[in-house]
Protein backbone atom coordinates (compact mmCIF):
# COMPACT_ATOMS: atom_id res chain seq x y z
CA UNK A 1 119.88 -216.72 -18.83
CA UNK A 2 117.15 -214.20 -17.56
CA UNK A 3 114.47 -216.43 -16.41
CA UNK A 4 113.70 -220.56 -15.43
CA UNK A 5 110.14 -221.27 -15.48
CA UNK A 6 109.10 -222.65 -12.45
CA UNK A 7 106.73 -225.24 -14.05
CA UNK A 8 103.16 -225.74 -13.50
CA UNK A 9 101.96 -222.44 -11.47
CA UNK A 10 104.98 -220.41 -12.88
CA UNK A 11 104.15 -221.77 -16.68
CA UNK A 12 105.98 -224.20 -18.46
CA UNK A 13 106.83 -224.95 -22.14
CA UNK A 14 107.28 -221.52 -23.89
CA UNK A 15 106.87 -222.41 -27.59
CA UNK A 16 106.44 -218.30 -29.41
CA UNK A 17 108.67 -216.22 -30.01
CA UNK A 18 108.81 -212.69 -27.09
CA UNK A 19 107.46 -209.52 -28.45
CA UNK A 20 109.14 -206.22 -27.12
CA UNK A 21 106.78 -203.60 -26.22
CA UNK A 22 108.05 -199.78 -26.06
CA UNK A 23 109.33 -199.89 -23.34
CA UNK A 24 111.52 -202.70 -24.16
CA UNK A 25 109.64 -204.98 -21.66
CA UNK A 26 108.98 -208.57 -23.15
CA UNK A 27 105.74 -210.28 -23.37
CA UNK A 28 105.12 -214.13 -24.47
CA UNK A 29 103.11 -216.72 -23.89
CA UNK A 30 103.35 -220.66 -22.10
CA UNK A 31 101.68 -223.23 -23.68
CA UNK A 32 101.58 -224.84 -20.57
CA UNK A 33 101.04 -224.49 -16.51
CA UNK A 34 99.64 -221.89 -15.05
CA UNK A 35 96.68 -222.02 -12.18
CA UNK A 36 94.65 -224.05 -14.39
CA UNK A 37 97.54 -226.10 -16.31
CA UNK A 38 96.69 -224.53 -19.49
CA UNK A 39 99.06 -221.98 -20.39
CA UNK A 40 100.20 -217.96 -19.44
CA UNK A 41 100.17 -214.80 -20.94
CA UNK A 42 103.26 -213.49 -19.25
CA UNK A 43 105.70 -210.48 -18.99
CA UNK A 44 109.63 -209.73 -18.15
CA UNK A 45 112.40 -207.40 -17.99
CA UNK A 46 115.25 -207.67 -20.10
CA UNK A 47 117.31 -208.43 -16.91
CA UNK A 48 114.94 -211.00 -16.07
CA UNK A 49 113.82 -208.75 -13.34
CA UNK A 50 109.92 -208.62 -12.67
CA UNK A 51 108.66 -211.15 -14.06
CA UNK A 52 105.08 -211.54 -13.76
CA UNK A 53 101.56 -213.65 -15.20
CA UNK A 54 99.39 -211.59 -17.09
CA UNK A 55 96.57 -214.75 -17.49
CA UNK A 56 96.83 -217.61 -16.97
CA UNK A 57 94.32 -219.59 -19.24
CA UNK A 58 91.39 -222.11 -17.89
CA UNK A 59 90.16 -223.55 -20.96
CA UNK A 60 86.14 -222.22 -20.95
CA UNK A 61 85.29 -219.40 -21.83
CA UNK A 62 88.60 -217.74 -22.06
CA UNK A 63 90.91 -220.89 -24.36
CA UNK A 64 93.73 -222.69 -23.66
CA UNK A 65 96.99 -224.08 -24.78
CA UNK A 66 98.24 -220.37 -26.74
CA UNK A 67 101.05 -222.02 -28.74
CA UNK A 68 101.23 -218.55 -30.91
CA UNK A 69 102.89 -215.47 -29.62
CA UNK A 70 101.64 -212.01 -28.87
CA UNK A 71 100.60 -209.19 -31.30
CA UNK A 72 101.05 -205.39 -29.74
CA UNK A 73 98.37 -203.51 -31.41
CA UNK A 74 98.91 -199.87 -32.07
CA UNK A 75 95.82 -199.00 -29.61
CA UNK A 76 98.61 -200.94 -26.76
CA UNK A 77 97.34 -203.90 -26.39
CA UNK A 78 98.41 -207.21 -26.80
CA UNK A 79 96.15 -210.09 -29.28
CA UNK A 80 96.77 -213.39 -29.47
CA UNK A 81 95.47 -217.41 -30.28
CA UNK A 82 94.83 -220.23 -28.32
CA UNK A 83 95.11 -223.62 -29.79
CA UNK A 84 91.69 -225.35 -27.64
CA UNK A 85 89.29 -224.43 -25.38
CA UNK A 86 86.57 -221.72 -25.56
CA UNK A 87 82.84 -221.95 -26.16
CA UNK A 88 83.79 -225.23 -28.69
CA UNK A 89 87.04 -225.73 -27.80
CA UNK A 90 88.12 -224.91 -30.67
CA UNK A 91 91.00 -222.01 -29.77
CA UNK A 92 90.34 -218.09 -28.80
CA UNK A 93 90.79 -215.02 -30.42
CA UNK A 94 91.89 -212.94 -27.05
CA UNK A 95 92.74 -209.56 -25.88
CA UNK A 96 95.02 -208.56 -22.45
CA UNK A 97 96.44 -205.26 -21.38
CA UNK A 98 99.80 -205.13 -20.60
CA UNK A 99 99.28 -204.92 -16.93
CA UNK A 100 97.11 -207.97 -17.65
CA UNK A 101 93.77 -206.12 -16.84
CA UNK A 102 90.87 -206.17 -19.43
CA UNK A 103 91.22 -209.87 -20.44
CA UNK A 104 88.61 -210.46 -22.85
CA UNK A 105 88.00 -213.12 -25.65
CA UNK A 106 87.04 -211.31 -28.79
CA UNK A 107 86.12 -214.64 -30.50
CA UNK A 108 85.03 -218.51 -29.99
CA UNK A 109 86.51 -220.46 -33.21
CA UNK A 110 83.47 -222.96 -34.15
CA UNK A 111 85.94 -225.70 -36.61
CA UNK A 112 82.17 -226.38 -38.02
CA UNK A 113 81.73 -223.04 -39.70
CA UNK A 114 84.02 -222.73 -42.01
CA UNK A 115 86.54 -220.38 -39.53
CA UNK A 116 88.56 -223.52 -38.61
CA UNK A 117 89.49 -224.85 -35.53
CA UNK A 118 93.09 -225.08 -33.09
CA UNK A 119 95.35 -221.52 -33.85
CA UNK A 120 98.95 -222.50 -33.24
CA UNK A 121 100.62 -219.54 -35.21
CA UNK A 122 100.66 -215.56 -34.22
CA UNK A 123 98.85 -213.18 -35.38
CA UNK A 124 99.84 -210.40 -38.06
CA UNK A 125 98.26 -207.24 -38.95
CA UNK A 126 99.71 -203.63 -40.43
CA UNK A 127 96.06 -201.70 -40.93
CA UNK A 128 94.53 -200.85 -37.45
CA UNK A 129 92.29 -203.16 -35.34
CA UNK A 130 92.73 -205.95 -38.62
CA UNK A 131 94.01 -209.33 -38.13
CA UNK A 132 95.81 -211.91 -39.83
CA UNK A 133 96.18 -215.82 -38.46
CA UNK A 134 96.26 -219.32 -39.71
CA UNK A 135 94.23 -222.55 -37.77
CA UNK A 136 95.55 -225.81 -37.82
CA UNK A 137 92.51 -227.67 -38.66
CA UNK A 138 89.12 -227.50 -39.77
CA UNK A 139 87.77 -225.38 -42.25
CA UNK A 140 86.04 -226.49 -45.82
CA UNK A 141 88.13 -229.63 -46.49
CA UNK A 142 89.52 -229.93 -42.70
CA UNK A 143 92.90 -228.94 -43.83
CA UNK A 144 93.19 -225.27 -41.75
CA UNK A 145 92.07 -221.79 -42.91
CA UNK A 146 94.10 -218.58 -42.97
CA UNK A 147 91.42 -215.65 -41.42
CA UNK A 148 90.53 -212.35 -41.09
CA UNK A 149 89.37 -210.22 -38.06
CA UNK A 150 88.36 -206.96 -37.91
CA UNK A 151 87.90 -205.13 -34.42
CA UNK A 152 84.76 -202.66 -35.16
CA UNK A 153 84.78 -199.31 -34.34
CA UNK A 154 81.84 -197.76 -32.17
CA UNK A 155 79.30 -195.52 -33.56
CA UNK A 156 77.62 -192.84 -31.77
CA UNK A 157 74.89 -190.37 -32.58
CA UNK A 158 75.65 -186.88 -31.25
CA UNK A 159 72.98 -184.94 -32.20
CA UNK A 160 70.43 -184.12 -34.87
CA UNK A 161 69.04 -180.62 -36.29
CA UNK A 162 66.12 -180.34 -38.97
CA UNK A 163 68.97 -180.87 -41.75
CA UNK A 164 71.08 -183.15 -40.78
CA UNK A 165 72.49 -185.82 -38.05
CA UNK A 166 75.96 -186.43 -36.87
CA UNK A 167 77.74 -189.22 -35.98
CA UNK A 168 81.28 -189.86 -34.01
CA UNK A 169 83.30 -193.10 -34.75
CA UNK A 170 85.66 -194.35 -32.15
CA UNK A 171 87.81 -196.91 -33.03
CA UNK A 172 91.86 -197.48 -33.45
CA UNK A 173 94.18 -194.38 -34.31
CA UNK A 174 94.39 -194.07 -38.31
CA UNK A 175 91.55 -196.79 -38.69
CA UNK A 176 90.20 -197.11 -41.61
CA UNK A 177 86.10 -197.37 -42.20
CA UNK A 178 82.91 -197.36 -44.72
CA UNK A 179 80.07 -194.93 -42.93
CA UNK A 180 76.62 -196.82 -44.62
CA UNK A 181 73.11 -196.14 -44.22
CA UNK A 182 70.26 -197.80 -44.80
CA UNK A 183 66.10 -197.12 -44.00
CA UNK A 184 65.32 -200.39 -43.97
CA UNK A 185 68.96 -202.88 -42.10
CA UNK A 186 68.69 -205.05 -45.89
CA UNK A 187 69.49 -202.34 -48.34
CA UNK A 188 72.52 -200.34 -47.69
CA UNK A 189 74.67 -197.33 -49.29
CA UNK A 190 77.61 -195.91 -48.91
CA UNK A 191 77.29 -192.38 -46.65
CA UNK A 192 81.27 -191.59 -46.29
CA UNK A 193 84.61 -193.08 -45.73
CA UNK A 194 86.82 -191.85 -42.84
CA UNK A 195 90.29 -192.55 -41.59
CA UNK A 196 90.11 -192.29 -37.51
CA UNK A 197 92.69 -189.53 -36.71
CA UNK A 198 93.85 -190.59 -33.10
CA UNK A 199 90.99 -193.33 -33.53
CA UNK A 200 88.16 -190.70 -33.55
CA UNK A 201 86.32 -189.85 -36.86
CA UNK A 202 82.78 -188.08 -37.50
CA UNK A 203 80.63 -187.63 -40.38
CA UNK A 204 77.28 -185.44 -41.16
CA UNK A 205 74.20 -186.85 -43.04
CA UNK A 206 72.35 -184.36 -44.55
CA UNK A 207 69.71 -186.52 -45.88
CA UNK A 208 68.53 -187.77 -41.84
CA UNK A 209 65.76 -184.93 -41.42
CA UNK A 210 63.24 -184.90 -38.70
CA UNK A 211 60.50 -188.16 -39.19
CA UNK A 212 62.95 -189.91 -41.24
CA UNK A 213 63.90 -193.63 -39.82
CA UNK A 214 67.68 -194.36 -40.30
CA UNK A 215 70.10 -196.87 -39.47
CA UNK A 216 74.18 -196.86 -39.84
CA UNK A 217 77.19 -199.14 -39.62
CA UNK A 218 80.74 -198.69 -39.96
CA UNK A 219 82.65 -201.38 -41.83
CA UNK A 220 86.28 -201.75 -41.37
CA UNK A 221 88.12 -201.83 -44.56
């Protein structure tokens, strides 16, 4: 035995399975307890030494009730579910550093949309900053949904000449992206495809001369 939970402020009722990160430190999650009585993000040696709360969940904005585990991205960060809470309270898409800094939820399930409603499982995902998960409930005929998410790159212009205009893409190492342009945000055509090498990519567009009004999006594939 490497670690009791404590109950309510400690976190109770573990339900995921740990993920191991690098460094052979394990992460999971508490359905339960906490500050708020709705669940942890937490972390622990394999000795059971340090153990610490990353978040501990208060149902709006941020969710509540994570029943699924923890996803360790390849940008080092961990992704994860929550079953309620939110904007609807309808579950969280959510992402915490390891040291638990940068909590932020990346998205509110609606259950009225069509995106379903109440996450219980973990997330999968092989290509960079995409995501696979199932929801419980909701959906077309109310039965659950399996979904997609995609964590955009940013796009930056970097400068422009009389011939052309470049662009720099930052997103996750060895992500994969459309480059599209369009004069007019309806109609839009493929420009280039790049792979992020260590999550930066750029591109050139010869056909953005001086007086010419562009726009440009990069779609994760």
């Amino acid at each position: 035995m490497i670690h009791n939970f404590t109950g309510y402020y400690g976190g109770l009722s573990p339900e995921a399975a740990l993920i191991q990160g690098g460094d052979g430190t394990l992460y999971g999650t508490t359905v339960g307890g906490g500050t708020n009585g709705c669940g942890t993000v937490f972390k622990v040696s394999t000795n059971g030494s340090s153990f610490t709360l990353l978040h501990t969940f208060s149902n709006s904005p941020d969710g509540a009730y994570p029943y699924g585990g923890l996803m360790l991205a390849s940008d080092g960060a961990l992704y994860g579910t929550t079953s309620s809470g939110g904007n609807t309270n309808a579950g969280t898409l959510f992402k915490v550093n390891p040291d638990g800094s940068g909590y932020s939820v990346l998205y509110h399930f609606t259950g009225t949309n069509g995106d379903g409603a109440n996450s219980h499982a973990s997330l999968v995902g092989k290509a960079a900053g995409v995501f696979y998960g199932t929801t419980l409930n909701q959906g077309t005929h109310g039965f659950g949904t399996i979904f997609r998410f995609a964590l955009s790159p940013t796009l930056e212009l970097v400068g422009s000449k009389p011939a052309a205009l470049q662009g720099t893409v930052t997103g996750f190492s060895d992500q994969s992206c459309l480059i599209q342009t369009s004069t007019n945000l309806i109609d839009w055509g493929e420009l280039t495809h790049l792979v992020l090498t260590n999550g930066i990519g750029q591109f050139t567009d010869s056909a953005a001369t001086n007086g010419s009004r562009r726009f440009y999006r990069a779609v994760v594939q």
